[in-house]
C-alpha atoms as a PDB file:
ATOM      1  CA  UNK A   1     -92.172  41.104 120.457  1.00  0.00           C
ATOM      2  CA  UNK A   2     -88.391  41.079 120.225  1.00  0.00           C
ATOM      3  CA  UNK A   3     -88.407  37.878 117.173  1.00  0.00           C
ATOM      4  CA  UNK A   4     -91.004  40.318 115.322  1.00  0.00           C
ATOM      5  CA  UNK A   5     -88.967  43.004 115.371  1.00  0.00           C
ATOM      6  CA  UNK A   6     -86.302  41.316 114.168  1.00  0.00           C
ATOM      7  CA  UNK A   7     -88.049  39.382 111.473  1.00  0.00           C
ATOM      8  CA  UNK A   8     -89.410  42.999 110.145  1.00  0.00           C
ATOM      9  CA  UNK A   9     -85.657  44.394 110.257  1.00  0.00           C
ATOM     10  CA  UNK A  10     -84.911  44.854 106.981  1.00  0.00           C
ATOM     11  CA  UNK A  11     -81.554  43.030 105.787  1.00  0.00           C
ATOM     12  CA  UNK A  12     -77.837  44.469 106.059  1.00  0.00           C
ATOM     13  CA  UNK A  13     -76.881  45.943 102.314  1.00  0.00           C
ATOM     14  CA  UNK A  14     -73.760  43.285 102.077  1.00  0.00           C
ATOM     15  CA  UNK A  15     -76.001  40.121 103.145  1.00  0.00           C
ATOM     16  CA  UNK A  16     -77.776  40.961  99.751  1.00  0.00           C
ATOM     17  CA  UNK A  17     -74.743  41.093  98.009  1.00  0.00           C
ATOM     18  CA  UNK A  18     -74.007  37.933  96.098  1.00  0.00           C
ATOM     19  CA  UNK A  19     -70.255  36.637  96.313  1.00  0.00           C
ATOM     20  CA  UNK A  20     -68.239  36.164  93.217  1.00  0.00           C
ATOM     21  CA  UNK A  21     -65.120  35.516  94.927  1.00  0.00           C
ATOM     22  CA  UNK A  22     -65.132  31.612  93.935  1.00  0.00           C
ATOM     23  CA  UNK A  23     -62.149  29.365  94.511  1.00  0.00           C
ATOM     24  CA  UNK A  24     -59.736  30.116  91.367  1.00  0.00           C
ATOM     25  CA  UNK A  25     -58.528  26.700  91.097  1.00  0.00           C
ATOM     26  CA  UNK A  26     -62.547  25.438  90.208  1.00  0.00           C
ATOM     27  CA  UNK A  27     -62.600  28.626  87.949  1.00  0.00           C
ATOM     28  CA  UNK A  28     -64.051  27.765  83.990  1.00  0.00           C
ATOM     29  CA  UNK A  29     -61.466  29.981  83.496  1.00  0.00           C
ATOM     30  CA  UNK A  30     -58.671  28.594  84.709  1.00  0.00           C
ATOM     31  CA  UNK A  31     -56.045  27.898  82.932  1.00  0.00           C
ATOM     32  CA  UNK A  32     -54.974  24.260  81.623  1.00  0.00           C
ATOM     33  CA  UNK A  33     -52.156  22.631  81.747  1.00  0.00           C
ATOM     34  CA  UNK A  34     -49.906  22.834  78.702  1.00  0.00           C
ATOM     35  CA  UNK A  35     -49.462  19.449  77.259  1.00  0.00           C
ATOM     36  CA  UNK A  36     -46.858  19.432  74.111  1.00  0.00           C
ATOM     37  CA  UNK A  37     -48.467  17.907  70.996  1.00  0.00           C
ATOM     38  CA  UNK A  38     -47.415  14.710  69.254  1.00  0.00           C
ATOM     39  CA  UNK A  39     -46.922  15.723  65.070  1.00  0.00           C
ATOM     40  CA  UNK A  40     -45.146  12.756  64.166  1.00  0.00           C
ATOM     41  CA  UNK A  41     -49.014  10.733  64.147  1.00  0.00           C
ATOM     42  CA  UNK A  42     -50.743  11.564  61.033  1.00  0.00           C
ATOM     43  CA  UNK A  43     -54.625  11.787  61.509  1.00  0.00           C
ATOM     44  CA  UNK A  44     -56.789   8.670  61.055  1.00  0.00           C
ATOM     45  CA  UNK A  45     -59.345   9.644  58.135  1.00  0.00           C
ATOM     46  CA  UNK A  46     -61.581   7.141  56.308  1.00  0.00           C
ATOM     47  CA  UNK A  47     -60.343   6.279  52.938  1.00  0.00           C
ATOM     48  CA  UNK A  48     -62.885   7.723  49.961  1.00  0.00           C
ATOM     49  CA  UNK A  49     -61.920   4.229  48.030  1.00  0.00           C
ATOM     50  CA  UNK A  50     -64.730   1.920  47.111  1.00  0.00           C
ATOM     51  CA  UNK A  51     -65.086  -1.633  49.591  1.00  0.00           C
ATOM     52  CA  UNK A  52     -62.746  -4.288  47.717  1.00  0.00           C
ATOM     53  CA  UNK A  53     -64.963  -6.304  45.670  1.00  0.00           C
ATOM     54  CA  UNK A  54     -66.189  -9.819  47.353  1.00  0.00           C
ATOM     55  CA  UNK A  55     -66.926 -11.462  43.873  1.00  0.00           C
ATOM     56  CA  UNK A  56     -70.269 -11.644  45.246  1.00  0.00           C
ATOM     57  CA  UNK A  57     -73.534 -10.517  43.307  1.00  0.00           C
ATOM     58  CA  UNK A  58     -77.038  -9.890  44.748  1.00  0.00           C
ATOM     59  CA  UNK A  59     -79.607 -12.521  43.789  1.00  0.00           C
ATOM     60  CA  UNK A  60     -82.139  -9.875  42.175  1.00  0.00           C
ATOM     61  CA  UNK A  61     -79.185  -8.470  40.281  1.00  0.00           C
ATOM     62  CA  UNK A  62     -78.355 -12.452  38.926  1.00  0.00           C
ATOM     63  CA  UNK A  63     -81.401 -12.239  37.915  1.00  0.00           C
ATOM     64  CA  UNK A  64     -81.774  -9.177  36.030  1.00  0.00           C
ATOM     65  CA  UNK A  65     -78.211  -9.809  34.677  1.00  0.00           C
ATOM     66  CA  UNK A  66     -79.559 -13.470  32.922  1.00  0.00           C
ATOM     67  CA  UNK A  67     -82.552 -11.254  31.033  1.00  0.00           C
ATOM     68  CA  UNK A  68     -85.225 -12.685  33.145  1.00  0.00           C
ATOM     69  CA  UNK A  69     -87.084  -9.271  34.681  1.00  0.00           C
ATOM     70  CA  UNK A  70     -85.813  -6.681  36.606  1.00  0.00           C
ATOM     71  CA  UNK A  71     -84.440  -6.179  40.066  1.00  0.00           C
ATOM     72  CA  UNK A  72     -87.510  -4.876  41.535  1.00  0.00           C
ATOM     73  CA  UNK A  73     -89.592  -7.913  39.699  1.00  0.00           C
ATOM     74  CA  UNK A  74     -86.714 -10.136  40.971  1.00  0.00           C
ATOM     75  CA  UNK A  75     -87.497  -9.350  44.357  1.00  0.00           C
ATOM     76  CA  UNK A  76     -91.064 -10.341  44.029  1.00  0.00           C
ATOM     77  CA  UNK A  77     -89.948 -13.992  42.480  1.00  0.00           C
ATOM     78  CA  UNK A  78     -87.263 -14.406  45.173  1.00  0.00           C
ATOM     79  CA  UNK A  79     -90.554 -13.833  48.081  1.00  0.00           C
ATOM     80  CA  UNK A  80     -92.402 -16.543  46.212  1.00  0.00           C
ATOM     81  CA  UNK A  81     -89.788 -19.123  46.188  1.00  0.00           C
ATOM     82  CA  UNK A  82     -89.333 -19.913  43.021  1.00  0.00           C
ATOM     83  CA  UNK A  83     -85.610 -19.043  42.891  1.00  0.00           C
ATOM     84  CA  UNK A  84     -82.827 -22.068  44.028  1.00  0.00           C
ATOM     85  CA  UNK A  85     -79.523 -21.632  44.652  1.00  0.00           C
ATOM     86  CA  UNK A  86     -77.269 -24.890  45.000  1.00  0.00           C
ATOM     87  CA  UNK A  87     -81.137 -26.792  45.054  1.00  0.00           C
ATOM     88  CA  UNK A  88     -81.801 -24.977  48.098  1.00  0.00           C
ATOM     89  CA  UNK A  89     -85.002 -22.487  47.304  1.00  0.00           C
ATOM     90  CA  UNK A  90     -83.876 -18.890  48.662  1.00  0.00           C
ATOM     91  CA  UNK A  91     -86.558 -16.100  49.811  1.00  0.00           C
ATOM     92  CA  UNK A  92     -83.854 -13.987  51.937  1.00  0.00           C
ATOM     93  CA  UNK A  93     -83.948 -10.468  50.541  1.00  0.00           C
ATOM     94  CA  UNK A  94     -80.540  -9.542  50.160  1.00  0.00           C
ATOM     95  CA  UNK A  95     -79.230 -12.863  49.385  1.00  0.00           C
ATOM     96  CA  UNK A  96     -75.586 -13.040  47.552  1.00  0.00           C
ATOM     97  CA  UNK A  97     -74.351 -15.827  44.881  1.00  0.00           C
ATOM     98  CA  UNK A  98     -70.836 -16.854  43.910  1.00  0.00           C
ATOM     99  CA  UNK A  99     -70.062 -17.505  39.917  1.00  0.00           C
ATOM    100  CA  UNK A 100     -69.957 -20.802  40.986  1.00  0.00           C
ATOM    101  CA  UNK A 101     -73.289 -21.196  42.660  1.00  0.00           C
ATOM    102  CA  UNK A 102     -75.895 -22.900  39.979  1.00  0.00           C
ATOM    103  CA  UNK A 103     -79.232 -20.543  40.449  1.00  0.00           C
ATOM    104  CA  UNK A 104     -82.426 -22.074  38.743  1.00  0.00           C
ATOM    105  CA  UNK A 105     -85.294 -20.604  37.906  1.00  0.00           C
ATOM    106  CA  UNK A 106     -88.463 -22.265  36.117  1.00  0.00           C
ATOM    107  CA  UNK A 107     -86.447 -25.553  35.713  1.00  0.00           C
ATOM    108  CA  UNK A 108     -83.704 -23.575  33.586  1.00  0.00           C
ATOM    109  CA  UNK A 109     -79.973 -23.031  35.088  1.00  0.00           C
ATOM    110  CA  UNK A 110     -79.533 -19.435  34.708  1.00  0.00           C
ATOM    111  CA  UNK A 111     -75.775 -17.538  33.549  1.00  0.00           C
ATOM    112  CA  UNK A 112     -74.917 -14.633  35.471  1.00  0.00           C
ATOM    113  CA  UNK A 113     -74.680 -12.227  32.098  1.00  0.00           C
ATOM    114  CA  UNK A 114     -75.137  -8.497  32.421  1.00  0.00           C
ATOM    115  CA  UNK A 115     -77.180  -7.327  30.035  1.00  0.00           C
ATOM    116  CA  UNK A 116     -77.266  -4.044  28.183  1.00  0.00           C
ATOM    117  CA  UNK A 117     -79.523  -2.199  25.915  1.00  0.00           C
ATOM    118  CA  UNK A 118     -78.235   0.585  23.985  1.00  0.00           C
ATOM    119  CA  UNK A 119     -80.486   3.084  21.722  1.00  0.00           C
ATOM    120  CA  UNK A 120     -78.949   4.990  18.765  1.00  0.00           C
ATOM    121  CA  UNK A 121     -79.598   7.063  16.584  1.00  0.00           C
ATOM    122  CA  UNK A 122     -78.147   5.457  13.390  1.00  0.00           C
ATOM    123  CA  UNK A 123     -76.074   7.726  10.936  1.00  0.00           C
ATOM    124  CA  UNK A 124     -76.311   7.109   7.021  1.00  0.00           C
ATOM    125  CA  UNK A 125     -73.318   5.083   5.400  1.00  0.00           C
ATOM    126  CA  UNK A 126     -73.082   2.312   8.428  1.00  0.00           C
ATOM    127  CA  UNK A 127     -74.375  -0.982   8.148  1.00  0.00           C
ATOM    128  CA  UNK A 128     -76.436  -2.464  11.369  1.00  0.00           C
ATOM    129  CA  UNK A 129     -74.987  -5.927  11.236  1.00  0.00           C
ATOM    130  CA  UNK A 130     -72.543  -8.309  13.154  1.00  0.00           C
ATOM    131  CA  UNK A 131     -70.410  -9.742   9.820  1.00  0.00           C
ATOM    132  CA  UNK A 132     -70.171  -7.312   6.198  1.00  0.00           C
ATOM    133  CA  UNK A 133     -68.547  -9.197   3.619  1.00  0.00           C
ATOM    134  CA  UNK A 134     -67.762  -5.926   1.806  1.00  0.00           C
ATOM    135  CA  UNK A 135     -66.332  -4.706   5.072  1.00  0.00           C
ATOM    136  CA  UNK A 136     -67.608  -1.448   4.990  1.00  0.00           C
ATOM    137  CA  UNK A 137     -68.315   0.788   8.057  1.00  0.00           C
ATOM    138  CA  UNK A 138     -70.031  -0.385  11.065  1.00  0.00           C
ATOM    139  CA  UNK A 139     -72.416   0.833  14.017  1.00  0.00           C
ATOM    140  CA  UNK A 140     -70.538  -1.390  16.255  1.00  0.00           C
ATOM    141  CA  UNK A 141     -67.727   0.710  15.684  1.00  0.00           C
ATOM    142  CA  UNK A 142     -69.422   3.749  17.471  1.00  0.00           C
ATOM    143  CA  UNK A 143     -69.855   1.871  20.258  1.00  0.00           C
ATOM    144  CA  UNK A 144     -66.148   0.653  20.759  1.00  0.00           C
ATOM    145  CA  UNK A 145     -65.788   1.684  24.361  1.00  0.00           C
ATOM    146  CA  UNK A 146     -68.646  -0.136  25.444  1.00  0.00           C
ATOM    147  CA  UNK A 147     -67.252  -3.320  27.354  1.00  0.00           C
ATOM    148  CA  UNK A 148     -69.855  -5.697  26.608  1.00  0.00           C
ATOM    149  CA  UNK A 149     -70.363  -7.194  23.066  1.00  0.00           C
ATOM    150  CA  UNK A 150     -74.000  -6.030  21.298  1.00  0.00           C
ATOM    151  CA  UNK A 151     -75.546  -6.523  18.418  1.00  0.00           C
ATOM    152  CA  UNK A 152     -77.944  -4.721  16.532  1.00  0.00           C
ATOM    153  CA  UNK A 153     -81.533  -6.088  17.219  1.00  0.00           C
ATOM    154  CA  UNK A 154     -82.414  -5.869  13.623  1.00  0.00           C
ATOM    155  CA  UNK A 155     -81.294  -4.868  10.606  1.00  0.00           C
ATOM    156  CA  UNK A 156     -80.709  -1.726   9.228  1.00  0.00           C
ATOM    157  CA  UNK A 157     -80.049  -1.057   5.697  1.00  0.00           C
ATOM    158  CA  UNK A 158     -76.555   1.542   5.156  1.00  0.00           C
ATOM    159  CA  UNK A 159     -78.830   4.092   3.860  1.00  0.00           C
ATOM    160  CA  UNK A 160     -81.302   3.920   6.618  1.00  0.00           C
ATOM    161  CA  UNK A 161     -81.192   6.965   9.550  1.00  0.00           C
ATOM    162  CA  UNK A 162     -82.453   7.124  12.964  1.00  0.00           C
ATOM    163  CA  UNK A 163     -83.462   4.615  15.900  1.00  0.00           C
ATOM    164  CA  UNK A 164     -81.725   1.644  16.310  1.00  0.00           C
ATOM    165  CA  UNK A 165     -81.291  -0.838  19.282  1.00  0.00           C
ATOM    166  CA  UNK A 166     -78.392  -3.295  20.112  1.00  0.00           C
ATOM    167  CA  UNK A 167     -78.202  -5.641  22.879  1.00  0.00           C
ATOM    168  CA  UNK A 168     -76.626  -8.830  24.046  1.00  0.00           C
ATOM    169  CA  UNK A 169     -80.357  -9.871  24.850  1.00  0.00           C
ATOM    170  CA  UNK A 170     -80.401 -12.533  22.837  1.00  0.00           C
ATOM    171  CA  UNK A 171     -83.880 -13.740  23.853  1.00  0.00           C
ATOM    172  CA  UNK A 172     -85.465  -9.984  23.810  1.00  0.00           C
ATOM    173  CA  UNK A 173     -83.870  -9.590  20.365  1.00  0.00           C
ATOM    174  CA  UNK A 174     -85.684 -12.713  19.012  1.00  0.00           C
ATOM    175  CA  UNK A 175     -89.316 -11.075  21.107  1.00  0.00           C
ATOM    176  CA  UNK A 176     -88.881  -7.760  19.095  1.00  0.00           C
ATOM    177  CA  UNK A 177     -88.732  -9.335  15.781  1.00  0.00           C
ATOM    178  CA  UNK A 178     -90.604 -11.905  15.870  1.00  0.00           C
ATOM    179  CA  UNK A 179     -93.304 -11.628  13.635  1.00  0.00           C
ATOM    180  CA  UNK A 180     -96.366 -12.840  15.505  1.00  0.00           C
ATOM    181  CA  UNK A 181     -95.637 -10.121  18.278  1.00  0.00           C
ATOM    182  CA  UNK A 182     -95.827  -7.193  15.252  1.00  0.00           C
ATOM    183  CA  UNK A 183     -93.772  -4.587  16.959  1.00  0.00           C
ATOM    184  CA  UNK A 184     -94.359  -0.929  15.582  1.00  0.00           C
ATOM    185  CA  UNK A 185     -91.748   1.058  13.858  1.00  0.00           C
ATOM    186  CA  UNK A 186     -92.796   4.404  12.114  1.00  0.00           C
ATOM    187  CA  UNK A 187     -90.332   5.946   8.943  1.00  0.00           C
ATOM    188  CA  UNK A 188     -90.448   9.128   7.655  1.00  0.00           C
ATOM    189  CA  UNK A 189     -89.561   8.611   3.626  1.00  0.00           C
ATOM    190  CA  UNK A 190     -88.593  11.419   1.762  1.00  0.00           C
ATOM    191  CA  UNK A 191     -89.240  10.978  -2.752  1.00  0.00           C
ATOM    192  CA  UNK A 192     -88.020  12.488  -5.519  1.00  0.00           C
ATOM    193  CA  UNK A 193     -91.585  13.711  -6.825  1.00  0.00           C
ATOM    194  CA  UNK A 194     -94.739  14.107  -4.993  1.00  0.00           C
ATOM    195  CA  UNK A 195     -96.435  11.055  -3.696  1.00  0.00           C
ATOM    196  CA  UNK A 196     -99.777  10.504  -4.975  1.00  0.00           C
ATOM    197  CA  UNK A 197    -102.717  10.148  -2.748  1.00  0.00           C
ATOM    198  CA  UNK A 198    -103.896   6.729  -4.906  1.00  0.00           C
ATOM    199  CA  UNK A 199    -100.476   5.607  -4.262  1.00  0.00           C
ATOM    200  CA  UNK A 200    -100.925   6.142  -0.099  1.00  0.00           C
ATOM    201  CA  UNK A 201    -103.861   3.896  -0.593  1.00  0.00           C
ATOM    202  CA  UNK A 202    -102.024   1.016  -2.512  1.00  0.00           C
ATOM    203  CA  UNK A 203     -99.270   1.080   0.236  1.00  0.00           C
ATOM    204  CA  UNK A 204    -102.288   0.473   3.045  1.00  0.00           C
ATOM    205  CA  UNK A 205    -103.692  -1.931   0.682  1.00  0.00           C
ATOM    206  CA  UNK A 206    -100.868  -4.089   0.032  1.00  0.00           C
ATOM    207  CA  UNK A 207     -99.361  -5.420  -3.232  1.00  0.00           C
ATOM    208  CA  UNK A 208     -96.875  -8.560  -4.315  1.00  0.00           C
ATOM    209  CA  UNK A 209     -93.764  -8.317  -4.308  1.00  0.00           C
ATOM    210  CA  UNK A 210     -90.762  -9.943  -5.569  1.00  0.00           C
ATOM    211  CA  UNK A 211     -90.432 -11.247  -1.613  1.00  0.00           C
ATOM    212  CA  UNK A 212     -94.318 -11.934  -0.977  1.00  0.00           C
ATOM    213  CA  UNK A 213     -97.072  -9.644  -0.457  1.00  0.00           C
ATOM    214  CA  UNK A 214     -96.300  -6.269   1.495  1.00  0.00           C
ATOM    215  CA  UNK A 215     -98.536  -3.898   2.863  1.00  0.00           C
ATOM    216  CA  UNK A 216     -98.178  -0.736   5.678  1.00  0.00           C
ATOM    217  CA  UNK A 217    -100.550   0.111   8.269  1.00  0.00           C
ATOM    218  CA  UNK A 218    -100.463   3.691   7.588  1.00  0.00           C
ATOM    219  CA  UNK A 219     -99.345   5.736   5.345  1.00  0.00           C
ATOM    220  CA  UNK A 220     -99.237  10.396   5.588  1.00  0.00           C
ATOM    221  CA  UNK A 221     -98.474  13.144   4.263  1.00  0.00           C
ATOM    222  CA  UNK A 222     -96.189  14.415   6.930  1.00  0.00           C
ATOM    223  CA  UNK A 223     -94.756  17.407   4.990  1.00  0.00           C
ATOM    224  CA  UNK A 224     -95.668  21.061   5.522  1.00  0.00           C
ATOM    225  CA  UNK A 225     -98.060  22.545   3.239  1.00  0.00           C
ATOM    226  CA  UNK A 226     -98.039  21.264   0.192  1.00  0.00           C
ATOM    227  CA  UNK A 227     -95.842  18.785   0.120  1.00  0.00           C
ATOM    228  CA  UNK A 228     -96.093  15.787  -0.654  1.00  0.00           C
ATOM    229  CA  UNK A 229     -92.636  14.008  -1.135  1.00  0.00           C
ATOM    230  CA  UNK A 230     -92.378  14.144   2.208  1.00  0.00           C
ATOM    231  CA  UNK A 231     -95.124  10.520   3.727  1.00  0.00           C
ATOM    232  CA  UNK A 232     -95.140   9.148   7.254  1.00  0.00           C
ATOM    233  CA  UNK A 233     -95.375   5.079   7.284  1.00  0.00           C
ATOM    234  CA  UNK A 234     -96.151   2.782   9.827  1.00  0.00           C
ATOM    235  CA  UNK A 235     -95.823  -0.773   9.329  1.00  0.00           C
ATOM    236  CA  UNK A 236     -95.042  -4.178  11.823  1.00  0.00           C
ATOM    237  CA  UNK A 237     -93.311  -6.471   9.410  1.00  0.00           C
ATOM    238  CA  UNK A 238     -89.507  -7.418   9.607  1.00  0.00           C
ATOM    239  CA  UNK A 239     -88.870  -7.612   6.428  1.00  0.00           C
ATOM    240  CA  UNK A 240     -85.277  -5.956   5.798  1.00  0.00           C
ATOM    241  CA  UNK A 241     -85.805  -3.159   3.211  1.00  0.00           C
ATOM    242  CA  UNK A 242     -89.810  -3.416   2.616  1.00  0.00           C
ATOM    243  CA  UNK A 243     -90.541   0.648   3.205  1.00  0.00           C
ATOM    244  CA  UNK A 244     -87.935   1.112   0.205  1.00  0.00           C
ATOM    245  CA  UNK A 245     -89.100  -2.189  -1.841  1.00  0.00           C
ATOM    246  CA  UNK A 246     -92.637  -0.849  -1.564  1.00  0.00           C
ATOM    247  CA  UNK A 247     -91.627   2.710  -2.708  1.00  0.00           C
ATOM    248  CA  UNK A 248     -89.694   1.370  -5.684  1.00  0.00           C
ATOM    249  CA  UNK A 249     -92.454  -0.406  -7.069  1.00  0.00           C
ATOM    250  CA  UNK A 250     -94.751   2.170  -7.550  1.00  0.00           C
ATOM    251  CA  UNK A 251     -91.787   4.143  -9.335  1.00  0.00           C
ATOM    252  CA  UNK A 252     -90.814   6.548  -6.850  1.00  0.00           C
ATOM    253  CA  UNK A 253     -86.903   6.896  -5.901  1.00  0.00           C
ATOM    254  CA  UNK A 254     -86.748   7.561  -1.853  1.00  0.00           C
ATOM    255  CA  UNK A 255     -83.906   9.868  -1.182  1.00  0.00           C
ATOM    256  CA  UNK A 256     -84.190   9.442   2.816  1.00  0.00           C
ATOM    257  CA  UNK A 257     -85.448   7.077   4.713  1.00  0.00           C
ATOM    258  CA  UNK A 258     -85.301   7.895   8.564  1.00  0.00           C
ATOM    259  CA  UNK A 259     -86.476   5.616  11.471  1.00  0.00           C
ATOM    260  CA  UNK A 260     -88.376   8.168  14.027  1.00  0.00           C
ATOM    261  CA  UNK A 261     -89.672   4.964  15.905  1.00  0.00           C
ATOM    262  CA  UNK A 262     -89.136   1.125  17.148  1.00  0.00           C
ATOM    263  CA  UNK A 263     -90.877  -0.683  19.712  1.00  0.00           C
ATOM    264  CA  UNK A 264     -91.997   2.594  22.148  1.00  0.00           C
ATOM    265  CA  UNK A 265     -88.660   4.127  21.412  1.00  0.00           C
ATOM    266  CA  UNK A 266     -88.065   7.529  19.744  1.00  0.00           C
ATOM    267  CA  UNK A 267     -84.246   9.019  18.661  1.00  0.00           C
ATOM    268  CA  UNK A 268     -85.045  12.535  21.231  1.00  0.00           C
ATOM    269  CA  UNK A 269     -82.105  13.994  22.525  1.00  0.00           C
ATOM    270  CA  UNK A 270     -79.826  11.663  20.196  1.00  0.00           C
ATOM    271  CA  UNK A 271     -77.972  13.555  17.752  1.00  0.00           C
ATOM    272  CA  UNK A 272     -76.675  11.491  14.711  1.00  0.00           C
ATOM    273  CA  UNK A 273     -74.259   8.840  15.597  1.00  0.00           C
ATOM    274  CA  UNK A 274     -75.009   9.259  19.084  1.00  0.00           C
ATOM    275  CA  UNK A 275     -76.394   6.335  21.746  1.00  0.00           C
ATOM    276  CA  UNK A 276     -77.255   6.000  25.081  1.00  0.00           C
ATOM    277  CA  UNK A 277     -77.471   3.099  27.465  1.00  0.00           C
ATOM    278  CA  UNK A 278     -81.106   2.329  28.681  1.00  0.00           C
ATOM    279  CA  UNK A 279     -82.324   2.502  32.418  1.00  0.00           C
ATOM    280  CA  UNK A 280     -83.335  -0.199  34.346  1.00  0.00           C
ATOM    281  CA  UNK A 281     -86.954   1.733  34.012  1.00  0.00           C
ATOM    282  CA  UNK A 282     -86.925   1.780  30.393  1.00  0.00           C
ATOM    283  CA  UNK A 283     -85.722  -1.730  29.925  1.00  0.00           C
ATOM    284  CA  UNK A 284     -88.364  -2.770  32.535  1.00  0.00           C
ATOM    285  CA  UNK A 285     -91.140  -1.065  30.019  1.00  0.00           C
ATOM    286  CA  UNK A 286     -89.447  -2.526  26.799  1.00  0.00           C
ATOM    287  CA  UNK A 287     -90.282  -6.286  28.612  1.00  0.00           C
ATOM    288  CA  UNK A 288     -93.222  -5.321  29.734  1.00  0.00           C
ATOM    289  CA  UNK A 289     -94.351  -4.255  26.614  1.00  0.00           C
ATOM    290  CA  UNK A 290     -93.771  -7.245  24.701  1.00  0.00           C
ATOM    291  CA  UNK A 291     -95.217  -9.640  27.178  1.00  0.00           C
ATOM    292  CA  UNK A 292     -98.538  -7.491  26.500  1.00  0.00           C
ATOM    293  CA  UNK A 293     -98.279  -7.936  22.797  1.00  0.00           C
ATOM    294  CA  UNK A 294     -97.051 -11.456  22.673  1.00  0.00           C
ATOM    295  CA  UNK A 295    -100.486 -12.319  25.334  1.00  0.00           C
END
């Protein structure tokens, strides 16, 4: 009887009570000891510069560099194994080359050239070509700062506004004006006098010329209402001059001649006598493109 009594007593008021009074020397609180700082070491902090420069170049880059597709398409030749390096055939993703490794591909040693496509928007009075015996002004000159050496892909005549492209792409220069692959260009020509609608015919038609026969594949009225001095043209031939020579003959004197098009390529965004340096994505199409026409 006596345990249940006790086990019923109810609990003295300071057993409840917690206890805060905690050894001071394990206190969070405590104070640490003062240790005197060291100022004379200056902070280790990681340097913003670039990596030095190994002189070695990714394998899918080499091979975008030498013209032959792009990196992402370079990655898929480098799985098949068609790619050697030293005569050693490489499928490692990631792989690095030396300028003095030899890297073949489809029998042909390849030179580690970077390539770069430019798109301008050609201003009147320049001449699109690499040597001017007269000397007079050239594109080339509004691209001074560029580091690599380009040329214009074809040519332009002084006169002649709006999209141009240059390149050190020797082999996609020779694709876009070659004439089996007929790459499209599309001028807007501006007359003197209204263009007859007989005459839009001829021009689809074709005629001689001095230079052979000529024809366009289109030919519109592009002005707005009732004008018609203003005619859209499309054509695929390379002849140098041929919208003008084609004009001439049916006795109509072409104040402007503007390129608004050339091989999938318009002059948006571009101000005169402005360029721009094409992505990897839009050189990518540009190849694609004329593998499609040249099949």
């Amino acid at each position: 009887m006596e345990n249940k009594k006790n086990k019923n007593k109810p609990k003295s008021v300071a057993s409840k009570k917690k206890s805060f009074s905690k050894d001071k020397s394990k206190s969070a609180f405590s104070k640490k000891p003062y240790v005197k700082k060291d100022f004379t070491k200056k902070p280790v902090r990681k340097s913003n510069l670039p990596k030095a420069d190994d002189g070695l170049t990714r394998l899918n880059k080499f091979l975008a560099n030498a013209g032959i597709c792009t990196r992402r398409e370079a990655d898929v030749l480098i799985k098949a194994g068609v790619v050697e390096v030293n005569g050693k055939v490489i499928t490692e993703m990631g792989y690095k080359v030396a300028e003095t490794d030899k890297v073949v591909y489809g029998g042909e040693t390849l030179k580690n050239d970077f390539k770069v496509y430019v798109l301008m928007n050609k201003p009147k009075g320049f001449v699109a070509s690499m040597n001017d015996p007269f000397n007079r002004r050239n594109v080339l000159e509004l691209v001074g700062k560029l580091k690599q050496r380009v040329a214009p892909v074809d040519k332009m005549e002084r006169d002649t506004t709006g999209v141009l492209l240059l390149t050190n792409d020797d082999n996609l220069a020779r694709r876009l004006t070659h004439p089996q692959l007929k790459v499209k260009k599309i001028y807007q020509v501006s007359t003197s006098t209204n263009v007859s609608a007989l005459h839009l015919k001829q021009l689809v038609v074709g005629f001689e010329l001095e230079s052979g026969f000529a024809k366009l594949d289109e030919a519109t009225y592009v002005g707005k209402g009732d004008d018609k001095r203003t005619v859209g043209v499309e054509l695929t031939s390379n002849k140098s001059g041929i919208v003008k020579k084609m004009f001439e003959h049916l006795g109509y004197e072409v104040s402007k001649l503007d390129r608004v098009y050339f091989a999938g390529f318009s002059k948006k965004n571009l101000a005169r006598g402005q360029w721009r340096i094409l992505s990897e994505k839009e050189v990518g199409i540009l190849k694609m493109t004329q593998k499609e026409v040249a099949e």
